[in-house]
Protein backbone atom coordinates (compact mmCIF):
# COMPACT_ATOMS: atom_id res chain seq x y z
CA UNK A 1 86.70 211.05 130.68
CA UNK A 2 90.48 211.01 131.39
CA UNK A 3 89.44 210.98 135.07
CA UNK A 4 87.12 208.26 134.92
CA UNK A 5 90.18 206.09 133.15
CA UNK A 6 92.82 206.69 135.57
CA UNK A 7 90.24 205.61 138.53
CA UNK A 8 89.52 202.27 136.46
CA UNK A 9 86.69 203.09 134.48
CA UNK A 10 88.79 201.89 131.68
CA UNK A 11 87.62 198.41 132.18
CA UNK A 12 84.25 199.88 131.09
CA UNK A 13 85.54 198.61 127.51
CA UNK A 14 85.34 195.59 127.87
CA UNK A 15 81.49 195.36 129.13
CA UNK A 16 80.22 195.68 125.33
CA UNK A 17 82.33 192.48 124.34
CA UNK A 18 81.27 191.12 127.88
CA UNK A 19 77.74 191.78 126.77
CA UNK A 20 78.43 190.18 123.11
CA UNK A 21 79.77 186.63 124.77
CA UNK A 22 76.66 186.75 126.90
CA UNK A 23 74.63 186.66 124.11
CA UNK A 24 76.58 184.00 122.34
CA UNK A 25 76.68 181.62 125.09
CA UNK A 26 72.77 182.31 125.63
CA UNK A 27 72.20 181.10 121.70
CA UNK A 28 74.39 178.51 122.34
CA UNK A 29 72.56 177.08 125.23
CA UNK A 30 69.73 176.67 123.01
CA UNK A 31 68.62 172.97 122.22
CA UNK A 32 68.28 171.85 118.91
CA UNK A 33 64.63 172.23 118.63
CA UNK A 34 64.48 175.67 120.08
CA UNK A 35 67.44 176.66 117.90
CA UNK A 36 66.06 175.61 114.76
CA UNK A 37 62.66 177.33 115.13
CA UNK A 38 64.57 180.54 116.18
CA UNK A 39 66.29 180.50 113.04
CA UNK A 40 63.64 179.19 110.68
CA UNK A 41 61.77 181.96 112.08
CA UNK A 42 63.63 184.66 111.66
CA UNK A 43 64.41 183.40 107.98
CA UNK A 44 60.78 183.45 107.46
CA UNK A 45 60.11 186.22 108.26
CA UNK A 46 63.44 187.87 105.71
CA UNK A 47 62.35 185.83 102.72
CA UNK A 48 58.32 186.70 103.22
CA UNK A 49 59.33 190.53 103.37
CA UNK A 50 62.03 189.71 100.50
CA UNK A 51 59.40 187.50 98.05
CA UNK A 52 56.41 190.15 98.85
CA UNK A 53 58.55 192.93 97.50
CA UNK A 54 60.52 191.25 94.43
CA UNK A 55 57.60 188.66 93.53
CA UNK A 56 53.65 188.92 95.29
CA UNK A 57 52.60 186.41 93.19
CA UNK A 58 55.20 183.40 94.50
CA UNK A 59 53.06 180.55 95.75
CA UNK A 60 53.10 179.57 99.10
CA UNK A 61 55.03 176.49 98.35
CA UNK A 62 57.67 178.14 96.46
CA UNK A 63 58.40 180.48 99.13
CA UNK A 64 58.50 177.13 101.48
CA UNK A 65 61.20 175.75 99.20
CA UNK A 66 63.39 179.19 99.06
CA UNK A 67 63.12 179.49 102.63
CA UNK A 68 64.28 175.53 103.53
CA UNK A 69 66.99 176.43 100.91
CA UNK A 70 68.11 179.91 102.77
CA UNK A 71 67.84 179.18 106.92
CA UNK A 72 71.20 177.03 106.80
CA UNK A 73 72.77 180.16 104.74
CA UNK A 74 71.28 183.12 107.19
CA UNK A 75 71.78 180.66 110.14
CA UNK A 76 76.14 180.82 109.46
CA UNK A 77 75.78 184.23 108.39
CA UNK A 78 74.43 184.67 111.41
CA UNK A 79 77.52 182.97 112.80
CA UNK A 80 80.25 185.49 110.85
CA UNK A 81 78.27 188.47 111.97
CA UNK A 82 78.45 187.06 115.40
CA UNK A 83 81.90 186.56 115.89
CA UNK A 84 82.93 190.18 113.60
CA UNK A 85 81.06 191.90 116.41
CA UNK A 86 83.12 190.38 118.93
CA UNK A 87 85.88 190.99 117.74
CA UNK A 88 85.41 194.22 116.68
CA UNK A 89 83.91 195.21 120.46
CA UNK A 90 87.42 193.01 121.66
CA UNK A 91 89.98 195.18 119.40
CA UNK A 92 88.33 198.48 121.08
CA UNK A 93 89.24 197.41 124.45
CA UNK A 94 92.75 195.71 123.82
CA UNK A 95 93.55 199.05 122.20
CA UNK A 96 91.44 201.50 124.87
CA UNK A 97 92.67 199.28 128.11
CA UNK A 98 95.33 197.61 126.84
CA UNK A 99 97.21 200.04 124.68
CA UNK A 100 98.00 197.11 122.12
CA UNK A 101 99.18 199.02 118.69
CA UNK A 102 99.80 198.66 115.60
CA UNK A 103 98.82 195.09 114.40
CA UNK A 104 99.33 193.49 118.19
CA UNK A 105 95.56 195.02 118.81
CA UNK A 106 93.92 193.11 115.76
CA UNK A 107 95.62 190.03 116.26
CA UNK A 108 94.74 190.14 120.17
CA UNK A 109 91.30 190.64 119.24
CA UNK A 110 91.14 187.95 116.23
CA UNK A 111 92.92 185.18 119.00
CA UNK A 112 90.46 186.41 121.93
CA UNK A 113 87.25 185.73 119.23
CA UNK A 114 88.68 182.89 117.51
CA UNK A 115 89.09 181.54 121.11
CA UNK A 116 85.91 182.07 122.21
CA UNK A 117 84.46 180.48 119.63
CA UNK A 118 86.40 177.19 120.41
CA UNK A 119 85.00 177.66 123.76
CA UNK A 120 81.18 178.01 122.87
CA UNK A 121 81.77 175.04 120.06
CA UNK A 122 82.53 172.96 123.42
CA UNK A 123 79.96 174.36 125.06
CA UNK A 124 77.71 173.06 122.75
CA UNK A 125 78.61 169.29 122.51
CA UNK A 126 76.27 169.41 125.94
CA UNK A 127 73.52 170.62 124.97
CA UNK A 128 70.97 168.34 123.91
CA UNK A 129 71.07 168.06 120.35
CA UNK A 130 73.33 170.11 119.72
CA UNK A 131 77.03 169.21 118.44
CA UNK A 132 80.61 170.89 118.47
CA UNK A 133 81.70 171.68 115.08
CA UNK A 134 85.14 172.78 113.56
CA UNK A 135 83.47 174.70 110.77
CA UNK A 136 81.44 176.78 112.84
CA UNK A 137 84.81 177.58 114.18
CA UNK A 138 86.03 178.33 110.86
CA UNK A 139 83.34 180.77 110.42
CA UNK A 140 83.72 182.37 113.75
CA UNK A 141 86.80 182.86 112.94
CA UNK A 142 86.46 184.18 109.22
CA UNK A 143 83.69 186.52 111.06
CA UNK A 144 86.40 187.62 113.52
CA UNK A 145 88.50 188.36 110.96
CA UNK A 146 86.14 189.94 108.89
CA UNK A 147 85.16 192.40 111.45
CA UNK A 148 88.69 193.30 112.05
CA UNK A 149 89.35 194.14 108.17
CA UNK A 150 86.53 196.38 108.30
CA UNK A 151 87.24 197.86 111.40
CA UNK A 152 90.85 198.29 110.63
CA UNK A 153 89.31 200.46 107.39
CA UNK A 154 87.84 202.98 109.53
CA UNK A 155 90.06 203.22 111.89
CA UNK A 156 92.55 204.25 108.86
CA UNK A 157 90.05 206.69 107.10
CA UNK A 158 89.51 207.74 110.80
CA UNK A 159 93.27 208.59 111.35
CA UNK A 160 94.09 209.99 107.73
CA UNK A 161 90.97 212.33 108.48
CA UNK A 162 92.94 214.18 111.78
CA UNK A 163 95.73 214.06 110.06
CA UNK A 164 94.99 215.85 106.88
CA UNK A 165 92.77 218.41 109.45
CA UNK A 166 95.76 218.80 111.43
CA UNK A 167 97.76 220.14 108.54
């Protein structure tokens, strides 16, 4: 592997966060129509499974009304998982490439996702029916951040783990 680094395979770690924009941008690009029933659809299909298991009596109706009430939630969730991914696939290859330590990695990554989601917020004021919105960016960026905690928590169990098995 060490090989493969010094001949600039390194770069390599930045193709997963590559890959994660790409799939972004494609949601993005989305009109509002074809957005909607994406999401409506995939909530669907979370609360059916969900309300079949809890409650198999529930009406048709009621489900209807807890699913209208859930897509906006599982739509921004969908948002903050979005944008912790990112960054999480972002802080890997500031530290792997880069060699950013200490907190320099985290706040690398948190600026580079936090960025990008400025960027696909612009993005989005042209496609049809579709609007730019500073709390998406909000939630982006609480995602981001998010992602980074967590990650941050592993890396720390990771490290206290080789040290206590270096002892």
């Amino acid at each position: 592997m060490r090989i493969r680094e010094k001949q600039g395979f390194k770069y390599g770690w930045w193709v997963p966060a590559a890959v994660m924009m790409a799939v972004i941008f494609l949601f993005s690009a989305q009109d509002d129509l074809e957005s909607s029933a994406v999401s409506l659809g995939f909530t669907q299909q979370v609360i059916t499974q969900v309300t079949e298991w809890i409650e198999p009596e529930i009406t048709e109706a009621q489900r209807t009304e807890i699913i209208l009430y859930w897509e906006p939630i599982i739509r921004k969730l969908a948002h903050f998982t979005e944008y912790a991914v990112l960054a999480a696939l972002a802080a890997a290859a500031f530290y792997r490439v880069h060699g950013f330590r200490g907190i320099r990695w985290m706040i690398s990554a948190w600026l580079f996702a936090t960025g990008y989601a400025v960027i696909d917020e612009c993005h989005q004021i042209f496609v049809p029916g579709r609007a730019g919105r500073l709390l998406d960016i909000g939630i982006d960026s609480a995602g981001a951040l998010t992602g980074l905690v967590i990650l941050f928590g592993i890396y720390s169990l990771y490290q206290n783990r080789r040290k206590k098995e270096e002892v």
